[in-house]
Protein backbone atom coordinates (compact mmCIF):
# COMPACT_ATOMS: atom_id res chain seq x y z
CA UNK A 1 94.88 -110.65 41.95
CA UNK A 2 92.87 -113.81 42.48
CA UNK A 3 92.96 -115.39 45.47
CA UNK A 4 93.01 -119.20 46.35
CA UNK A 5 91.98 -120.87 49.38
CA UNK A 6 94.65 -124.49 50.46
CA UNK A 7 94.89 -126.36 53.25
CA UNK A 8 98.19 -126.48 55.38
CA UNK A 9 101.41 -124.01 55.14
CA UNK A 10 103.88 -123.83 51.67
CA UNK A 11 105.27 -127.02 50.92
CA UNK A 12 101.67 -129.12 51.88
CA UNK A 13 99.89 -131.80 49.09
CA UNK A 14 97.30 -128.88 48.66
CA UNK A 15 99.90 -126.59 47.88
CA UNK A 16 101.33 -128.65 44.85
CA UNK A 17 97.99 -129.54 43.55
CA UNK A 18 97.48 -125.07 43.80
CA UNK A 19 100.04 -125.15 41.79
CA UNK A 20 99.47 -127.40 39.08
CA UNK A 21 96.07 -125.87 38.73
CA UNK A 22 97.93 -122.50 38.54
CA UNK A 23 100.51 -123.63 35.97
CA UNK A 24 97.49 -125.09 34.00
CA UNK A 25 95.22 -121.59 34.02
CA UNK A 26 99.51 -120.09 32.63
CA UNK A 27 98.45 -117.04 34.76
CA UNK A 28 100.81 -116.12 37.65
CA UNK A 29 97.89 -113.74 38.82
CA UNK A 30 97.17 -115.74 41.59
CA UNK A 31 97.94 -115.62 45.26
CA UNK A 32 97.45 -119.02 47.88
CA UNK A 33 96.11 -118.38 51.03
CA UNK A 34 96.73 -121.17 53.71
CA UNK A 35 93.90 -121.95 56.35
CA UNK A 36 94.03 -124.80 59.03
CA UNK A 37 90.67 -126.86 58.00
CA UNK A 38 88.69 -127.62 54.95
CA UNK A 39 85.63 -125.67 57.32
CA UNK A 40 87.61 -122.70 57.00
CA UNK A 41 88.71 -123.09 54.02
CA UNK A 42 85.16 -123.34 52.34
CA UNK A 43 83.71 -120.55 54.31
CA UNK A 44 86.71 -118.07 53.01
CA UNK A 45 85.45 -118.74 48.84
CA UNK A 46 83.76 -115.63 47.91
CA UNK A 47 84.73 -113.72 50.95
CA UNK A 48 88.30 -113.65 51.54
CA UNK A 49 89.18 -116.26 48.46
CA UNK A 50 87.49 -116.04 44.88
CA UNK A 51 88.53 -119.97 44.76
CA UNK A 52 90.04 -122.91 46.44
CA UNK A 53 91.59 -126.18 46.02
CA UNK A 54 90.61 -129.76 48.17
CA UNK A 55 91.12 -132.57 48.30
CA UNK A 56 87.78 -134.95 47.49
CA UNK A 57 88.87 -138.49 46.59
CA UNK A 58 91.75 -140.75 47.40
CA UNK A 59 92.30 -143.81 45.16
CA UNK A 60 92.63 -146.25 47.47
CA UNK A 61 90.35 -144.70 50.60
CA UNK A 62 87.55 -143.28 48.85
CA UNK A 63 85.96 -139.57 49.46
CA UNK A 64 86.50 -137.20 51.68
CA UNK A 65 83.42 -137.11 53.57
CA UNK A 66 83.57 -133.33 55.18
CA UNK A 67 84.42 -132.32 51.50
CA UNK A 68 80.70 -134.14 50.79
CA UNK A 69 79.24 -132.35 53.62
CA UNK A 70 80.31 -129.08 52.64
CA UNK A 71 79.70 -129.32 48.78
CA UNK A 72 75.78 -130.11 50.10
CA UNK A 73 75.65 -127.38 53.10
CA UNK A 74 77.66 -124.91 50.79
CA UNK A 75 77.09 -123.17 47.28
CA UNK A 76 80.10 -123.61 46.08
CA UNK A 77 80.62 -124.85 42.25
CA UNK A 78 83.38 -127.60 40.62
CA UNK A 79 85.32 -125.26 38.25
CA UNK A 80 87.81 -127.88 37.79
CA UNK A 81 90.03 -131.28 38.99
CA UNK A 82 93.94 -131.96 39.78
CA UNK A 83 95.22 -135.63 40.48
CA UNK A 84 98.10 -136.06 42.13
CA UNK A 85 100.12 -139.54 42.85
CA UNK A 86 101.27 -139.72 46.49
CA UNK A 87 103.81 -142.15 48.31
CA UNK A 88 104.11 -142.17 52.19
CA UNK A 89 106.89 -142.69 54.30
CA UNK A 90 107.35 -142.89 58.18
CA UNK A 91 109.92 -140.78 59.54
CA UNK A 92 111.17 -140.19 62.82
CA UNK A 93 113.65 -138.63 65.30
CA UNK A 94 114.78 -141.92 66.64
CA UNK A 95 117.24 -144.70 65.11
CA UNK A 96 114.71 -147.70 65.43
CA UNK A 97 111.18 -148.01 65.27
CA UNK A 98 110.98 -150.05 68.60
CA UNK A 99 111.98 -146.50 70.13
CA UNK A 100 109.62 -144.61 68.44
CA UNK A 101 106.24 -143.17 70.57
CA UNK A 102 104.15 -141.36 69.25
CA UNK A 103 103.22 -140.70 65.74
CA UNK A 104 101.29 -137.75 63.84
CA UNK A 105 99.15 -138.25 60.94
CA UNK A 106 97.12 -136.77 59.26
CA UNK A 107 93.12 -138.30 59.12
CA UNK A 108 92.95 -139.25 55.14
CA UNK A 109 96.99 -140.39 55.40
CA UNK A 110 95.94 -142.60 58.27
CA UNK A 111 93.05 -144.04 56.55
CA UNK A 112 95.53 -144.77 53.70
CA UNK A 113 98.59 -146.15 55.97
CA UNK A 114 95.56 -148.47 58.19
CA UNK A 115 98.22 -151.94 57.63
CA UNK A 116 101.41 -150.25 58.50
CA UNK A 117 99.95 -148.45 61.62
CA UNK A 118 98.44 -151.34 63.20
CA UNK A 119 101.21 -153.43 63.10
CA UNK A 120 103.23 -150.77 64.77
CA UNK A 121 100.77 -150.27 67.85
CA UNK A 122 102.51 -146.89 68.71
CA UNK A 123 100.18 -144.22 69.82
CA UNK A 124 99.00 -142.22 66.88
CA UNK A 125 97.98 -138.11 67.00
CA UNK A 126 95.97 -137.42 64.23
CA UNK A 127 96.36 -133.69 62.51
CA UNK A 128 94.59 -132.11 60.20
CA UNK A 129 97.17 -131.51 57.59
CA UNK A 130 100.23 -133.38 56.18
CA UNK A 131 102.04 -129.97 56.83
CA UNK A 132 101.25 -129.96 60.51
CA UNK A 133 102.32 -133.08 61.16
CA UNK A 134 105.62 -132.71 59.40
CA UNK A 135 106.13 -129.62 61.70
CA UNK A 136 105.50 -131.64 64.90
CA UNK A 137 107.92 -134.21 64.31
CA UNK A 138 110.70 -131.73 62.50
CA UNK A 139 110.24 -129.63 65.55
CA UNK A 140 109.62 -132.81 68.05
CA UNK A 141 111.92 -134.82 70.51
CA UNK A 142 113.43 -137.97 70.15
CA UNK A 143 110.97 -140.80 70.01
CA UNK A 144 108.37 -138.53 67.96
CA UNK A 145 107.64 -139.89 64.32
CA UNK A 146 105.09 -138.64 61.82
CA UNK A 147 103.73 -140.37 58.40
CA UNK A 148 104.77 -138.24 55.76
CA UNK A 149 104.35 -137.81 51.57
CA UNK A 150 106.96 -138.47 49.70
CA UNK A 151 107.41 -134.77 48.65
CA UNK A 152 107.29 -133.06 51.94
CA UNK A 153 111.19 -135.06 53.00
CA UNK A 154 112.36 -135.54 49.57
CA UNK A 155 116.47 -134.73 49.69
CA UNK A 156 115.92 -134.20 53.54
CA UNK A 157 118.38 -136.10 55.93
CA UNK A 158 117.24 -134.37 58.86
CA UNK A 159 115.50 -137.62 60.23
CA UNK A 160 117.35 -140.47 61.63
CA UNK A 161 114.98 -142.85 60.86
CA UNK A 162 112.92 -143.48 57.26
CA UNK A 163 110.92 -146.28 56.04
CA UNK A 164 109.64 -146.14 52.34
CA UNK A 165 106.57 -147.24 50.94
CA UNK A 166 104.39 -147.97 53.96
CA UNK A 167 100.57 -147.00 51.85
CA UNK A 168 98.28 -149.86 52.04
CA UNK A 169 98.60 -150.12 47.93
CA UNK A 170 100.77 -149.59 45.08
CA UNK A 171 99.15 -147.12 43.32
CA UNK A 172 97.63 -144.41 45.03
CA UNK A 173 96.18 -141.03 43.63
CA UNK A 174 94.24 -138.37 45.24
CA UNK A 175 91.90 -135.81 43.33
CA UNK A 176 91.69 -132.13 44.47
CA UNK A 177 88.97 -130.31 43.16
CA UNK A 178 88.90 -126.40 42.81
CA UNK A 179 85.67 -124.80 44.12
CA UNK A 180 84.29 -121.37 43.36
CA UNK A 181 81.49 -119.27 44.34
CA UNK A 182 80.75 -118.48 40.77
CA UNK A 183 78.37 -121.20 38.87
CA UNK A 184 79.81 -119.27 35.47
CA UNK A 185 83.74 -120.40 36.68
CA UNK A 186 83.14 -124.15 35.54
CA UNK A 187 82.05 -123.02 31.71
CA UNK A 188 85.30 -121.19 31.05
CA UNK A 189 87.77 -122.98 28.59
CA UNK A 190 86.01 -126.36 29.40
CA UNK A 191 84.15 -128.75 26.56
CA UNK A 192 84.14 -131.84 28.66
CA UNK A 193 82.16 -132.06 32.38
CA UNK A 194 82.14 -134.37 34.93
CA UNK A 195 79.18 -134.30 37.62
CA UNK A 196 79.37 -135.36 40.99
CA UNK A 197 75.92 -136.05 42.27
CA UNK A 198 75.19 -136.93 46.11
CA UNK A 199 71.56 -138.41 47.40
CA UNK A 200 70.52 -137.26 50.70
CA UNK A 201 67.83 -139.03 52.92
């Protein structure tokens, strides 16, 4: 069984875009393997993962510039892409935002939430994972409040408070790429390529 490497716990943006990649191979020989960073993450293909998925580029905030740093410092290979459309909220255990406190997001979200945020000068913990910060403010106390994807609170009423729609744009996309440790991965069932080149100094 092949393994694949995602960022976060069940449930996280990684996790869907695993999945789609999954459904696309229509092979259920796969298992997902969830690791805390995108450093750890990298480091486990073709030791403890024969692939895994990350995210590179948002739509609306550009790359994701550790993902750059490891694709030069790594050998790792672009076997294939997944876009996924994303929508943010702000959720939190408190009935107005005037009570809210503190806020966890995580570092690309932020980057894509930058209008909302300010204007809300709470104090903001960043995380490294949509998942984590989910689990700090579903676990939290009352004032806590955490910028969340659409997917990880749909049909949820645990929160008391929920604001739609708070990204800095309409349409917003982010593209996970699936990395292997095999050159040959990225020639299987593919007639169309795509190169991603990056100039160092």
């Amino acid at each position: 069984m092949k393994k694949i490497a995602v960022l976060g716990a069940e449930g996280s943006f990684s996790s869907i875009a695993a999945k789609k990649y999954i459904n696309k191979k229509n092979e259920d020989k796969y298992r997902v393997l969830f690791y805390k960073s995108l450093n750890q993450i990298a480091e486990s293909v073709g030791k403890e993962c024969d692939f895994a998925v990350i995210p590179l580029e948002n739509s609306m905030d550009g790359y994701v510039h550790i993902v750059l740093d490891i694709l030069t410092r790594l050998k790792l290979h672009i076997c294939s892409e997944i876009v996924l459309p994303v929508e943010y909220s702000l959720v939190g255990n408190c009935e107005k935002l005037e009570e809210m406190k503190k806020i966890y997001v995580q570092f690309k979200t932020k980057e894509q939430c930058t209008k909302f945020l300010e204007k809300t000068n709470i104090k903001l913990f960043t995380t490294e994972s949509n998942s984590e910060s989910f689990e700090m403010v579903n676990y939290g106390i009352d004032g806590d409040g955490a910028v969340l994807p659409n997917y990880l609170i749909e049909g949820s009423n645990s929160f008391k408070l929920k604001i739609d729609n708070i990204a800095d744009g309409e349409k917003n996309e982010t593209r996970f790429i699936v990395i292997s440790g095999k050159k040959e991965e990225n020639k299987k069932n593919q007639k169309k390529y795509k190169s991603l080149i990056l100039v160092e100094d």
